[in-house]
Protein backbone atom coordinates (compact mmCIF):
# COMPACT_ATOMS: atom_id res chain seq x y z
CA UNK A 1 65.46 17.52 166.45
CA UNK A 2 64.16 19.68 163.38
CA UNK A 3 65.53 22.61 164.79
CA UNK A 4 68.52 21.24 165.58
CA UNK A 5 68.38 20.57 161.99
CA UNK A 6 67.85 23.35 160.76
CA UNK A 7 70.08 25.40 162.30
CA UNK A 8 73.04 23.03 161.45
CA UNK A 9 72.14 23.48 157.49
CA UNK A 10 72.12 28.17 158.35
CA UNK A 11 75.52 27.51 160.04
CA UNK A 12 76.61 25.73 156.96
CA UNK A 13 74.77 27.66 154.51
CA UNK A 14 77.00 30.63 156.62
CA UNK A 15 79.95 29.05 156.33
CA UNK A 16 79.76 28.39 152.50
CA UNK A 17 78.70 32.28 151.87
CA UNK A 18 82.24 33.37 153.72
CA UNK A 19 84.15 30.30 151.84
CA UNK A 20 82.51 31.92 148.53
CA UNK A 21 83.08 35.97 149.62
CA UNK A 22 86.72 34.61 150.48
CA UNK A 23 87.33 35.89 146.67
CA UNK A 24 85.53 38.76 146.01
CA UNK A 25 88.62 40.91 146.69
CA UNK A 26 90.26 38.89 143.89
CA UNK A 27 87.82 39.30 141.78
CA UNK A 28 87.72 43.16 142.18
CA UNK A 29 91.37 43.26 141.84
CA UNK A 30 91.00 41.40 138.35
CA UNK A 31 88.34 43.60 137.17
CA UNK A 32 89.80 46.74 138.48
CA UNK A 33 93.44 45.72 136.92
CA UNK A 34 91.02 44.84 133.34
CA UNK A 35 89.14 48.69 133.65
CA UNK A 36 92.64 50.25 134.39
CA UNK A 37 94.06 49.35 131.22
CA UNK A 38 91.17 49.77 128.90
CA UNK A 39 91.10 53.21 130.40
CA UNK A 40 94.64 53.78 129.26
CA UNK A 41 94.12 52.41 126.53
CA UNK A 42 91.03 54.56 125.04
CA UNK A 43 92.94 57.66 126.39
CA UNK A 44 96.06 56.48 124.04
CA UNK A 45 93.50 55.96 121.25
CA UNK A 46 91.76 59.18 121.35
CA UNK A 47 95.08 61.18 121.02
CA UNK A 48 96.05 58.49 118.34
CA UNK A 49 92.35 59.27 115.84
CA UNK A 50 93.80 63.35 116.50
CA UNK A 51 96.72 62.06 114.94
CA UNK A 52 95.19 60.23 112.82
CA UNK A 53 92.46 62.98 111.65
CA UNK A 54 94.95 65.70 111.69
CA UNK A 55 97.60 63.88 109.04
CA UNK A 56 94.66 62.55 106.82
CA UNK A 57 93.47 66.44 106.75
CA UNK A 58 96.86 67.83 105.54
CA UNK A 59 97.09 65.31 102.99
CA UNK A 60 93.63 66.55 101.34
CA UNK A 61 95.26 69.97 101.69
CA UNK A 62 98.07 68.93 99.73
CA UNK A 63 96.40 67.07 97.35
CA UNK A 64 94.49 70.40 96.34
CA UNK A 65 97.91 72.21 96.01
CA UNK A 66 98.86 68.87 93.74
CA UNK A 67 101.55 67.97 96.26
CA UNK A 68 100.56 64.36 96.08
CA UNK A 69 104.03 62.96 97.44
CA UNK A 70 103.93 64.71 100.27
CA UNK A 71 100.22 64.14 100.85
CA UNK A 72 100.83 60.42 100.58
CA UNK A 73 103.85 60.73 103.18
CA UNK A 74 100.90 61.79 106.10
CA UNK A 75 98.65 59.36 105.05
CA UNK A 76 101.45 56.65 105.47
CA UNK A 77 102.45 58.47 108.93
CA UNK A 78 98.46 57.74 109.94
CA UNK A 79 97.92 54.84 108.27
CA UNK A 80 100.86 54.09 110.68
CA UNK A 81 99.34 55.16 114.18
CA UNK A 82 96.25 53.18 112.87
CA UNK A 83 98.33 50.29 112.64
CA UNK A 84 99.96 50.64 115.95
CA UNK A 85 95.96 51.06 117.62
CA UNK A 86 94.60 48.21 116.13
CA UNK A 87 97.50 45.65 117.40
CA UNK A 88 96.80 47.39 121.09
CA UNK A 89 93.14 46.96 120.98
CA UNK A 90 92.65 44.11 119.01
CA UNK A 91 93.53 41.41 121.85
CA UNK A 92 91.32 42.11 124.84
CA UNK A 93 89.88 45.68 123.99
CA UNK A 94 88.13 45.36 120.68
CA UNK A 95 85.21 47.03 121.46
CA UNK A 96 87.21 50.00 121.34
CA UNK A 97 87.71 49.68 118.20
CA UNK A 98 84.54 50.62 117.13
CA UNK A 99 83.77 53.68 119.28
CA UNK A 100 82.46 56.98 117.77
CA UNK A 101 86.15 58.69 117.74
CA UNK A 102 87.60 55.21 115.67
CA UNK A 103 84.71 55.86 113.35
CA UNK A 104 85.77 59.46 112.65
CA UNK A 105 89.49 58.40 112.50
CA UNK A 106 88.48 55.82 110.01
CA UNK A 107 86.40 57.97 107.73
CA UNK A 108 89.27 60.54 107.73
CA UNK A 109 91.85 58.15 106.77
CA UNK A 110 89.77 56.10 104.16
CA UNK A 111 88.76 59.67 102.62
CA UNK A 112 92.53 60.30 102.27
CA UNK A 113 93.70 57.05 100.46
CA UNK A 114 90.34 57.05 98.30
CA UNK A 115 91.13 60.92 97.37
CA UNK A 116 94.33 60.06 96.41
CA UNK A 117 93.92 56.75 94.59
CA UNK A 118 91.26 58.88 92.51
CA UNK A 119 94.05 61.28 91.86
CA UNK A 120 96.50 58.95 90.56
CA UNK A 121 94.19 57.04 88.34
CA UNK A 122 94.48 54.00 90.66
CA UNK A 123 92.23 51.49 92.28
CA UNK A 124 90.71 52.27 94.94
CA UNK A 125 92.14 50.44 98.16
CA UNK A 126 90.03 47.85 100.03
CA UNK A 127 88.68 48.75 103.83
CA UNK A 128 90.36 45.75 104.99
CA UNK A 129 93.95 47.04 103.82
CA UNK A 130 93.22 50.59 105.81
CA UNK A 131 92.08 48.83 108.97
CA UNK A 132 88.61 50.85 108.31
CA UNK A 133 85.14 49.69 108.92
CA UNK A 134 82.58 49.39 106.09
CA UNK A 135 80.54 51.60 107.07
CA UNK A 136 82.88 54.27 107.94
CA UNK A 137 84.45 53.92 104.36
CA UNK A 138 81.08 53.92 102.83
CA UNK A 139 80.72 57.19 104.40
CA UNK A 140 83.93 58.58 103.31
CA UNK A 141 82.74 58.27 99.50
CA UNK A 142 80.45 60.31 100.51
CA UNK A 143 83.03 63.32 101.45
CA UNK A 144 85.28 62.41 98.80
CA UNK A 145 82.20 63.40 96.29
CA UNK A 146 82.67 66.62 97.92
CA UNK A 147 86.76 67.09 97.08
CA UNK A 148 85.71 65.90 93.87
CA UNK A 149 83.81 69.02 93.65
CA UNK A 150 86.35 71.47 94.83
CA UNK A 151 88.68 70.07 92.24
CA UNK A 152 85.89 70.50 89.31
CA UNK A 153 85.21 73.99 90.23
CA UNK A 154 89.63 74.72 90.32
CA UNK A 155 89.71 73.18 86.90
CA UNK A 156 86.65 75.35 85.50
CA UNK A 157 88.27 78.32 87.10
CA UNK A 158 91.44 77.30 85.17
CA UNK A 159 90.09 76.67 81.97
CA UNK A 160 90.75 72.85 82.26
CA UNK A 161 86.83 71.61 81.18
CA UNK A 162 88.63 68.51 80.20
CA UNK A 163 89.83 67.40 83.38
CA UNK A 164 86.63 69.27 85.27
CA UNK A 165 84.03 66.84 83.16
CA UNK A 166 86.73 63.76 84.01
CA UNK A 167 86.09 64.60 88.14
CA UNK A 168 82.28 65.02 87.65
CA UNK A 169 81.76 61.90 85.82
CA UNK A 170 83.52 60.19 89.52
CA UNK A 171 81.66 62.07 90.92
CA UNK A 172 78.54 60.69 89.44
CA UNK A 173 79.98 57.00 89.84
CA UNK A 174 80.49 57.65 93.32
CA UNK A 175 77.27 58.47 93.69
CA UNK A 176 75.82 56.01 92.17
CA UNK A 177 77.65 53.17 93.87
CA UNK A 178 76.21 54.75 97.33
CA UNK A 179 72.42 54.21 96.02
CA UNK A 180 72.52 50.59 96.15
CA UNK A 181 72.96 50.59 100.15
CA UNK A 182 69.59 50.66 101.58
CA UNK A 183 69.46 49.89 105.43
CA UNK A 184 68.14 51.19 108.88
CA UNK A 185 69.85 53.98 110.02
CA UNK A 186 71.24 51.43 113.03
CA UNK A 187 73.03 49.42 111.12
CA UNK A 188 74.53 52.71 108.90
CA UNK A 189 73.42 56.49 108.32
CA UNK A 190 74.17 56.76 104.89
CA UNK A 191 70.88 57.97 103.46
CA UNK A 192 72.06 61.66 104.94
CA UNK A 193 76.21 61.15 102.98
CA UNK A 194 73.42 60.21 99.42
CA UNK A 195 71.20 63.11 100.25
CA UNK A 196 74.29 65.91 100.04
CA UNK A 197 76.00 63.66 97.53
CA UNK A 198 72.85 64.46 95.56
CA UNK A 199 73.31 68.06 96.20
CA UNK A 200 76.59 68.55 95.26
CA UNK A 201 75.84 66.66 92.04
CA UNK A 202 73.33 68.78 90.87
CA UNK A 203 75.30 72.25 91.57
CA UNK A 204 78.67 70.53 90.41
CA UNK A 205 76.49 70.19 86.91
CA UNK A 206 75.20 73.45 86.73
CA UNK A 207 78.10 74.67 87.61
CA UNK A 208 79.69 72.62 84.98
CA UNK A 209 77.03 72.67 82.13
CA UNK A 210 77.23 76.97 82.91
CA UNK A 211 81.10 77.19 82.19
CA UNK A 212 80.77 75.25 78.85
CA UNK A 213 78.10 76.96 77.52
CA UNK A 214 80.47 80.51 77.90
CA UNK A 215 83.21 78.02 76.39
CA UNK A 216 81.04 77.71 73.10
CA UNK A 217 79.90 81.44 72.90
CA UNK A 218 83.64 82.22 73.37
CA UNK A 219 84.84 80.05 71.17
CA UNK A 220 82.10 81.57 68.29
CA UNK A 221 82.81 84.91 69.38
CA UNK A 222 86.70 84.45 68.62
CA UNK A 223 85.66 83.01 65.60
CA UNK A 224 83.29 86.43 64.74
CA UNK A 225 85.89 88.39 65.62
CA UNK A 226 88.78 87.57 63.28
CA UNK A 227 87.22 88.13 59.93
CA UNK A 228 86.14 91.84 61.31
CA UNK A 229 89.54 92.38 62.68
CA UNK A 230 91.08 91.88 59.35
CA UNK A 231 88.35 94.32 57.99
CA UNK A 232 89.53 97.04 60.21
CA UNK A 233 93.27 96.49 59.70
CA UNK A 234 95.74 99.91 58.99
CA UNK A 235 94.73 101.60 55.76
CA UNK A 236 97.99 101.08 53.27
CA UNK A 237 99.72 104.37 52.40
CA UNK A 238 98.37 104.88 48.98
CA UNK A 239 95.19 104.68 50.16
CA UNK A 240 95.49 107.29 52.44
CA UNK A 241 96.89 109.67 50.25
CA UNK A 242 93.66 109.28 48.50
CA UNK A 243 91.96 110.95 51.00
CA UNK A 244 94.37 113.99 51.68
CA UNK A 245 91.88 116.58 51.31
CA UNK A 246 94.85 119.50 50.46
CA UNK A 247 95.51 117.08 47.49
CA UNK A 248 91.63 116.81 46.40
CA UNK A 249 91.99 121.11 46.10
């Protein structure tokens, strides 16, 4: 009678185990449909950061030629594709969102609209309104600090100490506003982006403090200069006749 008993509960146990596997093809099919489109989906994304990265890289080109209009048009055309990847992923794919090529799209773009805000004496825009992380606009400070250099070193070259001292001292804000952040590297690697920050600072200023120094000696030496150029002006006529010698025998 136990046997009996038992067997009836294995051919049961059997016959629930085929009821349950019944789905499993289902449930491949719905997984395999899910994996299908996130794989389209990533591929779409990785040509959209190229996009992305290649537009916010023109516009820093174009801001160092002072085309700013036309440097704002790409960042608007990226700021764009952004847009367009973010309303894809957002839904059922979000954790593509926050892959390693996003994070270099992101810094890109936020390095753009930061550079030029800075450029146009503007506020600088908020991560949420670039669809940016924090921590990859955090880290795009960082590189701005390093356009900020470029531009000091064009304006010493030009003469224009004014303006060079004006992108140092943003640099130096910059800087400063990236020292509060103090956190494992898992959660953000920012000590590396306040390391060369540092760096760049302290050429930028010798760089700087070097080109106004030859300003002043310059200046002093233009100063020296004029009184002995009116010493040594052309003799007048009279008093070169004074020193004919046929005259003097």
């Amino acid at each position: 009678m136990r046997s009996q008993i038992t067997g009836l509960t294995v051919r049961r146990c059997w016959l629930n185990e085929v009821i349950i596997m019944e789905n499993i093809e289902s449930i491949m099919d719905a997984i395999e449909k899910y994996l299908d489109e996130k794989e389209d989906l990533r591929e779409r994304s990785i040509k959209a950061c190229r996009n992305i990265i290649r537009h916010s890289r023109k516009a820093i080109q174009k801001m160092h030629k002072n085309e700013n209009i036309e440097a704002a048009n790409d960042l608007e055309k990226a700021l764009a594709e952004l847009t367009e990847i973010h309303s894809l992923l957002k839904d059922r794919h979000n954790d593509l969102l926050y892959t390693g090529f996003m994070e270099n799209a992101y810094r890109e773009l936020s390095e753009g609209f930061c550079l030029l805000s800075i450029l146009q004496d503007e506020n600088l825009p908020q991560p949420e309104d670039l669809n940016v992380t924090s921590s990859s606009y955090l880290l795009s400070l960082g590189d701005v600090v390093g356009e900020l250099r470029r531009l000091t070193l064009d304006c010493i070259r030009n003469n224009r100490y004014d303006e060079a001292e004006e992108f140092f001292r943003k640099m130096e804000k910059i800087y400063i506003s990236l020292l509060r952040f103090d956190y494992p590297s898992g959660m953000i690697s920012i000590k590396k982006t306040q390391d060369n920050c540092r760096v760049l600072i302290e050429k930028t200023r010798g760089d700087l403090t070097v080109a106004l120094c030859n300003r002043k000696i310059e200046e002093k030496l233009s100063r020296l200069e004029k009184p002995l150029k009116e010493k040594t002006e052309e003799p007048k006529k009279e008093d070169v006749e004074d020193l004919n010698i046929d005259r003097v025998w």
